[in-house]
PDB file of N, CA and C in Angstrom:
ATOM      1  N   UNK A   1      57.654 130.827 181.457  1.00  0.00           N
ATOM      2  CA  UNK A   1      58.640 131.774 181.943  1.00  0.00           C
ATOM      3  C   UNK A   1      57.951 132.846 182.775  1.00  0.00           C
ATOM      4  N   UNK A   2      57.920 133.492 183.826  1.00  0.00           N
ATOM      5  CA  UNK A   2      58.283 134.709 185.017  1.00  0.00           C
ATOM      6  C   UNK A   2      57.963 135.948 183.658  1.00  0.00           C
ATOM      7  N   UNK A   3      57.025 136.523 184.126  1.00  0.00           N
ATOM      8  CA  UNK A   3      56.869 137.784 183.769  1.00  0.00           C
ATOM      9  C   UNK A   3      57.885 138.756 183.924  1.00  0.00           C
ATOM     10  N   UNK A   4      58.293 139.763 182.788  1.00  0.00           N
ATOM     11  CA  UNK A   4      59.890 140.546 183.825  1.00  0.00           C
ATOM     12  C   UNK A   4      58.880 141.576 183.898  1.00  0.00           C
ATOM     13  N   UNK A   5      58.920 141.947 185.098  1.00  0.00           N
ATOM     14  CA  UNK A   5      58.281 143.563 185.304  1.00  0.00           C
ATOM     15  C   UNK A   5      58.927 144.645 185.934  1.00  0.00           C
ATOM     16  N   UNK A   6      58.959 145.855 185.682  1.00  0.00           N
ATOM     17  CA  UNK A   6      59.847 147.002 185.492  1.00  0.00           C
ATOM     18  C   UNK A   6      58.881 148.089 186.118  1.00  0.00           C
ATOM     19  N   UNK A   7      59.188 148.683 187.095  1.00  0.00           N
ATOM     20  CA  UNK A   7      58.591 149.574 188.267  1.00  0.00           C
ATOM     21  C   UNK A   7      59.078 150.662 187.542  1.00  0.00           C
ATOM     22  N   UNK A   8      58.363 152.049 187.368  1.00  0.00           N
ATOM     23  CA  UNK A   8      59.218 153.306 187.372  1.00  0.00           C
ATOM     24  C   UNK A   8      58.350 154.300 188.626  1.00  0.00           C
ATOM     25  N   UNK A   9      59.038 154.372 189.261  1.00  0.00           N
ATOM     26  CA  UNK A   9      58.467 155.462 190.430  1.00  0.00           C
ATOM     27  C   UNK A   9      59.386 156.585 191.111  1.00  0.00           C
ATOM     28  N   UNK A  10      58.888 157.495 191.621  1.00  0.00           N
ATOM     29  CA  UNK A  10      59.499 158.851 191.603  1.00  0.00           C
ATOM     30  C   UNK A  10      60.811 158.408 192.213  1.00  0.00           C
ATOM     31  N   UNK A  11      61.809 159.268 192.920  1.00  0.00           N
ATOM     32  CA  UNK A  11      62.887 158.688 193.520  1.00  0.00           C
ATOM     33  C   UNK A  11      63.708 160.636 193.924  1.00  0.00           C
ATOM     34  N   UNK A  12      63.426 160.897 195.201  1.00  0.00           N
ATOM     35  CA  UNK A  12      64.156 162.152 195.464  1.00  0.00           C
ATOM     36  C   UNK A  12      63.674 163.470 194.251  1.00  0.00           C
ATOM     37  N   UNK A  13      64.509 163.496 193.592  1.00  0.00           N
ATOM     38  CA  UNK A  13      64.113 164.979 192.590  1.00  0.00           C
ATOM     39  C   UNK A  13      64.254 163.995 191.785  1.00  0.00           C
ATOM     40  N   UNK A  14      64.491 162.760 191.277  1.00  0.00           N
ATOM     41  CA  UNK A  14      64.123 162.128 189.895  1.00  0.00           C
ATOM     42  C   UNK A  14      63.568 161.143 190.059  1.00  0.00           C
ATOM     43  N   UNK A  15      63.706 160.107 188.899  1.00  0.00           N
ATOM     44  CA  UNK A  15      63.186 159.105 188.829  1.00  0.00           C
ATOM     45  C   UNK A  15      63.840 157.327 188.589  1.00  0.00           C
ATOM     46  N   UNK A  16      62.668 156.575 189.073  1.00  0.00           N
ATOM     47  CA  UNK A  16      64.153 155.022 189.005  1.00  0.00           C
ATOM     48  C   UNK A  16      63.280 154.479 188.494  1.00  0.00           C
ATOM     49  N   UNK A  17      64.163 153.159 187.660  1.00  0.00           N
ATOM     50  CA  UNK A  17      63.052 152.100 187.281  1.00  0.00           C
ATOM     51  C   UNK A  17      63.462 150.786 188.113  1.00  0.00           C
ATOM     52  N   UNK A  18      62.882 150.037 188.778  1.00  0.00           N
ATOM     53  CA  UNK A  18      63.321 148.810 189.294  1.00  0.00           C
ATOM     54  C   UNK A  18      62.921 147.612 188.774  1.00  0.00           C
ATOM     55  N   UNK A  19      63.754 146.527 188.599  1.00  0.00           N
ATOM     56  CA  UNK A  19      63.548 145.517 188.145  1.00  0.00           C
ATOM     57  C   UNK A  19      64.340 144.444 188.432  1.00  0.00           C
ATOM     58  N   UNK A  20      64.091 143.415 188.960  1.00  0.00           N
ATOM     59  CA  UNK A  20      64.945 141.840 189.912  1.00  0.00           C
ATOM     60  C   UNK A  20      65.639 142.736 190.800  1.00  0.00           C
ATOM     61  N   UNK A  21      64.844 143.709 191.846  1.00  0.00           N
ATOM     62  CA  UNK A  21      65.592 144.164 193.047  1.00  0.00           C
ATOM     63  C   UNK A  21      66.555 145.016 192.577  1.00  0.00           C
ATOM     64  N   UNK A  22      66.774 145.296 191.285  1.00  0.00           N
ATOM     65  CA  UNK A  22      67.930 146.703 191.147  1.00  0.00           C
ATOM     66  C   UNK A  22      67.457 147.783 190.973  1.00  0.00           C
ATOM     67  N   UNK A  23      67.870 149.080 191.097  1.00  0.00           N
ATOM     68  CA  UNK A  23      67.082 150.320 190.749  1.00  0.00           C
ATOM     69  C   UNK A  23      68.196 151.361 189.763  1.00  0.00           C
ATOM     70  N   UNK A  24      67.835 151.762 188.526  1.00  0.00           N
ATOM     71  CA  UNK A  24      68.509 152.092 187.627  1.00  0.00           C
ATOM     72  C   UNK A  24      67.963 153.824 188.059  1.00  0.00           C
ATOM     73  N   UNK A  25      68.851 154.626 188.082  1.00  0.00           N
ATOM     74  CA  UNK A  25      68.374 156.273 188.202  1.00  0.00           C
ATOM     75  C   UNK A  25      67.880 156.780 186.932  1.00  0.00           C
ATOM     76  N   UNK A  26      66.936 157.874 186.691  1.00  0.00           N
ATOM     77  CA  UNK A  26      66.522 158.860 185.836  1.00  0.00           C
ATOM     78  C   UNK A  26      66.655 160.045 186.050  1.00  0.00           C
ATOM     79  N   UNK A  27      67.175 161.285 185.370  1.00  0.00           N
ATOM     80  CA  UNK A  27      66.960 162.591 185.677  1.00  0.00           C
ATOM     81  C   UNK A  27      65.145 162.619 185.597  1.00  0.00           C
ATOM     82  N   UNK A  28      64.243 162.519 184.508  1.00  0.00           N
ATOM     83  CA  UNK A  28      63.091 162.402 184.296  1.00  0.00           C
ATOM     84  C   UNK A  28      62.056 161.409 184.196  1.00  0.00           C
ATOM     85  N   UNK A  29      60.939 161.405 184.631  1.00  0.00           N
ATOM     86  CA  UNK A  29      60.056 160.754 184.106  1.00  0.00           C
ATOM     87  C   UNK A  29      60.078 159.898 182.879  1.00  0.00           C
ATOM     88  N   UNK A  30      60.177 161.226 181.920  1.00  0.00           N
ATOM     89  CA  UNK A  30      59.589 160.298 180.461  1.00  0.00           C
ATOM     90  C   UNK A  30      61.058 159.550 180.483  1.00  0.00           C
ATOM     91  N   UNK A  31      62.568 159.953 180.823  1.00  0.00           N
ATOM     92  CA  UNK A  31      63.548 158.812 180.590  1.00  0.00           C
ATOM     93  C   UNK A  31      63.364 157.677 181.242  1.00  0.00           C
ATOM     94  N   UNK A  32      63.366 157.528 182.469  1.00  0.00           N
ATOM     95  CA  UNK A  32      62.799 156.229 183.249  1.00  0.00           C
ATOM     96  C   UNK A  32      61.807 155.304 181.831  1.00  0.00           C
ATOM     97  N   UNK A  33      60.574 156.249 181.796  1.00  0.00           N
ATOM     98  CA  UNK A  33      59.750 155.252 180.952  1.00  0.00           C
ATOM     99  C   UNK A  33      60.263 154.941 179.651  1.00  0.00           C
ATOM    100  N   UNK A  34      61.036 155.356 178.788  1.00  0.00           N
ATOM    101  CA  UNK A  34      61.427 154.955 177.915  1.00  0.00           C
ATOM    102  C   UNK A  34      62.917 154.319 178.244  1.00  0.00           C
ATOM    103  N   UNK A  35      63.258 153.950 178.755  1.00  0.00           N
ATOM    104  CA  UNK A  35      64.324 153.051 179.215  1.00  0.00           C
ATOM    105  C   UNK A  35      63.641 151.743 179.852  1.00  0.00           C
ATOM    106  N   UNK A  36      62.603 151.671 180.731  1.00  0.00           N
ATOM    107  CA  UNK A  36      61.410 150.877 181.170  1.00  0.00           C
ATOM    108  C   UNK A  36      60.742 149.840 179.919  1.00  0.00           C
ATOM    109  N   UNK A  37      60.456 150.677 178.956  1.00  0.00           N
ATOM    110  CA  UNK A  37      59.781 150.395 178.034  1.00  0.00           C
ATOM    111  C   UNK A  37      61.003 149.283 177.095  1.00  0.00           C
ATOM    112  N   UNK A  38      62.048 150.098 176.642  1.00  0.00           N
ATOM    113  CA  UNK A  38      62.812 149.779 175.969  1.00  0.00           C
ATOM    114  C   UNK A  38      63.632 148.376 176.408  1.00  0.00           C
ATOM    115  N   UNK A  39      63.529 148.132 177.858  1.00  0.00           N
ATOM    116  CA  UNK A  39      63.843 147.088 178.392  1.00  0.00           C
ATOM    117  C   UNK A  39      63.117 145.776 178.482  1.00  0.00           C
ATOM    118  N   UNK A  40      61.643 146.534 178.864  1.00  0.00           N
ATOM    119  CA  UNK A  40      60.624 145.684 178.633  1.00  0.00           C
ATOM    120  C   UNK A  40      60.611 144.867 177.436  1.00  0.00           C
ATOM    121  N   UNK A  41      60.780 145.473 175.957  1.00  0.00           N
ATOM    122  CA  UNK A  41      60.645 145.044 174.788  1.00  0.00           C
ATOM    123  C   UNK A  41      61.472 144.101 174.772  1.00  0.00           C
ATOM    124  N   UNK A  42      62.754 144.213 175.011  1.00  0.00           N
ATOM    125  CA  UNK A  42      64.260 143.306 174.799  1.00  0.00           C
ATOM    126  C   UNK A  42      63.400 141.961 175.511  1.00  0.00           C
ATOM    127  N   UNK A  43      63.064 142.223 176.552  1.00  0.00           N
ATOM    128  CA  UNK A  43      62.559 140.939 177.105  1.00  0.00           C
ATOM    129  C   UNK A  43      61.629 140.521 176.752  1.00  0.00           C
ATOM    130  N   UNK A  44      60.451 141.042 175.944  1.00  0.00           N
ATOM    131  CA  UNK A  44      59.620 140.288 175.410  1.00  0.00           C
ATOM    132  C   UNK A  44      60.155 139.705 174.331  1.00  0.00           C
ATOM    133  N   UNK A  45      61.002 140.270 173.336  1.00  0.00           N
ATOM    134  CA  UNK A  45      61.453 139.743 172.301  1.00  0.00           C
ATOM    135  C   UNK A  45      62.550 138.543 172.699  1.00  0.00           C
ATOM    136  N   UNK A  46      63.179 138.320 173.816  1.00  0.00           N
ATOM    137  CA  UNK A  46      63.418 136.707 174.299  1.00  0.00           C
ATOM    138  C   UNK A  46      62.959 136.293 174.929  1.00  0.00           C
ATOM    139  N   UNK A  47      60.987 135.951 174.702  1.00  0.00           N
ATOM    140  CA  UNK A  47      60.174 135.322 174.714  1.00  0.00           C
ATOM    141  C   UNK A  47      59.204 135.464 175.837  1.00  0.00           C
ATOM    142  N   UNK A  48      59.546 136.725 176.721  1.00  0.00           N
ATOM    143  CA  UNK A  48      59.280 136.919 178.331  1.00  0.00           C
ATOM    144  C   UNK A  48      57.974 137.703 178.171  1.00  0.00           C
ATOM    145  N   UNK A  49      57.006 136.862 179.224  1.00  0.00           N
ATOM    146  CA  UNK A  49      55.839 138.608 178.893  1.00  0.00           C
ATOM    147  C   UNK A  49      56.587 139.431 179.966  1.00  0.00           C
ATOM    148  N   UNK A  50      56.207 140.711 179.333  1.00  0.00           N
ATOM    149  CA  UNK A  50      57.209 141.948 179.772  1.00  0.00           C
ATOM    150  C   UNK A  50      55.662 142.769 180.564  1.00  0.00           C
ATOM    151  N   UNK A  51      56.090 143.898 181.449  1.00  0.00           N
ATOM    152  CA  UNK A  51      54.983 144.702 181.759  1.00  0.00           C
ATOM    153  C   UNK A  51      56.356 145.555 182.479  1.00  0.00           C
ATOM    154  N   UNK A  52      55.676 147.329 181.922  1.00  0.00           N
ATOM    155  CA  UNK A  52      56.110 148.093 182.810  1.00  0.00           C
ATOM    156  C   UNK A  52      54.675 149.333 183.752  1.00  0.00           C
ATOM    157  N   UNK A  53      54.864 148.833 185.065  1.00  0.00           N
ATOM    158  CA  UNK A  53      54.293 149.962 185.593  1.00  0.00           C
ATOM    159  C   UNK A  53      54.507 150.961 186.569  1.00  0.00           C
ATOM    160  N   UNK A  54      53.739 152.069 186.544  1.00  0.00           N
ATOM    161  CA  UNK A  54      54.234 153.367 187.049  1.00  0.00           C
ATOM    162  C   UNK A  54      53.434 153.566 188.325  1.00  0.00           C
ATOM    163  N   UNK A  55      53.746 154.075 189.416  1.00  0.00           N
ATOM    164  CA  UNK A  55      53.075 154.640 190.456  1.00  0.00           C
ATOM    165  C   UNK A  55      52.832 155.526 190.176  1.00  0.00           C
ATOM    166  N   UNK A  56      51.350 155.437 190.510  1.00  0.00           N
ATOM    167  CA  UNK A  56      50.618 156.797 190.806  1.00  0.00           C
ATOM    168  C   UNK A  56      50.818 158.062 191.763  1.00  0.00           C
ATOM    169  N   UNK A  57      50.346 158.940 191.651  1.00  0.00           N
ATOM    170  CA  UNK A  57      50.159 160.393 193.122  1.00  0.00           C
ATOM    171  C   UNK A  57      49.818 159.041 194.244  1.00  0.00           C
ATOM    172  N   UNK A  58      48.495 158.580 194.072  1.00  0.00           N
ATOM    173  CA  UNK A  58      47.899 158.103 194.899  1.00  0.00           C
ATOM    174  C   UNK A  58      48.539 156.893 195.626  1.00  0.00           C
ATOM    175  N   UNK A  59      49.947 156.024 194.977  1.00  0.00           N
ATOM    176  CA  UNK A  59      50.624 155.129 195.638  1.00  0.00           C
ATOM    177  C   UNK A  59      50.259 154.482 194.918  1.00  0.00           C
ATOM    178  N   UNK A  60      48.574 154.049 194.044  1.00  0.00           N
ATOM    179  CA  UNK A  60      48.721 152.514 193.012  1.00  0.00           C
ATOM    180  C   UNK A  60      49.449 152.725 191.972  1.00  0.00           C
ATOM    181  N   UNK A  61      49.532 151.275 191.471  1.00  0.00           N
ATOM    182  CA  UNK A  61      50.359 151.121 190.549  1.00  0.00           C
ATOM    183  C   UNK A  61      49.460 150.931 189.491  1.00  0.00           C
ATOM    184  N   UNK A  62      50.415 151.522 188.219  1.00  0.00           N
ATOM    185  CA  UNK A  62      49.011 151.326 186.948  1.00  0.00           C
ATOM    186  C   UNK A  62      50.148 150.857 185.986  1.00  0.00           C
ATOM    187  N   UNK A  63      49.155 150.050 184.994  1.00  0.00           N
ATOM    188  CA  UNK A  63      50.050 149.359 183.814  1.00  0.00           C
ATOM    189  C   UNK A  63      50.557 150.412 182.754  1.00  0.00           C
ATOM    190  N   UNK A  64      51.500 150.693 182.396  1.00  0.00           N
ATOM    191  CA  UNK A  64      51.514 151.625 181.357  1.00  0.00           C
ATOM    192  C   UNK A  64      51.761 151.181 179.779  1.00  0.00           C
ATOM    193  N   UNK A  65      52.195 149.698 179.958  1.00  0.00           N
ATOM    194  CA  UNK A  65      52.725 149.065 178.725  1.00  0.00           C
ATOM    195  C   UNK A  65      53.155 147.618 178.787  1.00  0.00           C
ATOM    196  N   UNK A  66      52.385 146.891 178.205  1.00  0.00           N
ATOM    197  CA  UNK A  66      52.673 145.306 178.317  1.00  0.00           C
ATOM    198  C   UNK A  66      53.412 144.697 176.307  1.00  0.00           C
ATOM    199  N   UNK A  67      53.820 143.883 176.777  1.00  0.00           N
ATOM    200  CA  UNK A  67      54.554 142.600 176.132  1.00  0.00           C
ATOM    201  C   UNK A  67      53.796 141.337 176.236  1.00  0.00           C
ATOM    202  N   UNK A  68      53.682 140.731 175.570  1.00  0.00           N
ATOM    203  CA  UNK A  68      53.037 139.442 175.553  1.00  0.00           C
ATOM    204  C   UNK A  68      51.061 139.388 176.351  1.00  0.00           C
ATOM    205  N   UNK A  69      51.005 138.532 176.829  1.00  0.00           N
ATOM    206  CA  UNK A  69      50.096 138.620 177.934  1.00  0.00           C
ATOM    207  C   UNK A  69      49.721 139.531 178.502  1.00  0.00           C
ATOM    208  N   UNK A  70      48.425 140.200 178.013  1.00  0.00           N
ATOM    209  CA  UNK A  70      48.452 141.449 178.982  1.00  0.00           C
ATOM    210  C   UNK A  70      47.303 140.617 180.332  1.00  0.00           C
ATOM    211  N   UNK A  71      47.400 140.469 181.761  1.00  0.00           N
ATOM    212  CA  UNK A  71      47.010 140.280 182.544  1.00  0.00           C
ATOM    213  C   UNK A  71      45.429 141.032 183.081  1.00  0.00           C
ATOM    214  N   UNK A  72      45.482 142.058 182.530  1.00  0.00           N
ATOM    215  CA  UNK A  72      44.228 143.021 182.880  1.00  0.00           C
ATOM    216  C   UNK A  72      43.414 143.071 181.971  1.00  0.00           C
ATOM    217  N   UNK A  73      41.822 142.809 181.956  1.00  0.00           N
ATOM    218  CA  UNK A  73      41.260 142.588 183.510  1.00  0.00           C
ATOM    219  C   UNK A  73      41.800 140.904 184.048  1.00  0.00           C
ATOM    220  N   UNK A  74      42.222 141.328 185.494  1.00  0.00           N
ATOM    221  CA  UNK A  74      41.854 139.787 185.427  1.00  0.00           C
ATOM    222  C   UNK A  74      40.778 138.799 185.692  1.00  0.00           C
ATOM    223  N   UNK A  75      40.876 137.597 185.731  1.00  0.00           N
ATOM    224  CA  UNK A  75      39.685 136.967 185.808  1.00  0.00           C
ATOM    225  C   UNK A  75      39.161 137.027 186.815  1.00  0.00           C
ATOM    226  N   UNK A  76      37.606 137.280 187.058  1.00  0.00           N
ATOM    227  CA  UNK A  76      36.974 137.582 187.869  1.00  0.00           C
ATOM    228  C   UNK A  76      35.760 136.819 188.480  1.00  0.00           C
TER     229      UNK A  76
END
């Protein structure tokens, strides 16, 4: 199965999480991530590796919380 992965990055004065091309709004940060998170889980628990990550200041993206498989490091 497709990894589900869940973006949370800034968005105007708040914040969104995106995931299969939709973008869900946040007043805050920490709500995004715990809605991120909380979504993530649902999908690992029907069997999906889950990952949510956050953009940085700098534009990368960093893992903040995996489900199943965590991918990092990868093989090198």
């Amino acid at each position: 199965m497709a990894r589900a992965i869940y973006y949370v990055l800034k968005s105007g004065t708040g914040w969104k999480v995106r995931h299969s091309e939709t973008d869900y709004e946040y007043p805050t940060q920490a709500a995004a991530m715990k809605a991120a998170v909380d979504a993530a889980n649902s999908s690992g628990k029907k069997g999906h590796d889950a990952q949510v990550l956050v953009q940085g200041h700098d534009g990368k993206w960093q893992t903040e919380w995996t489900y199943g498989h965590d991918p990092y490091p990868p093989k090198g």
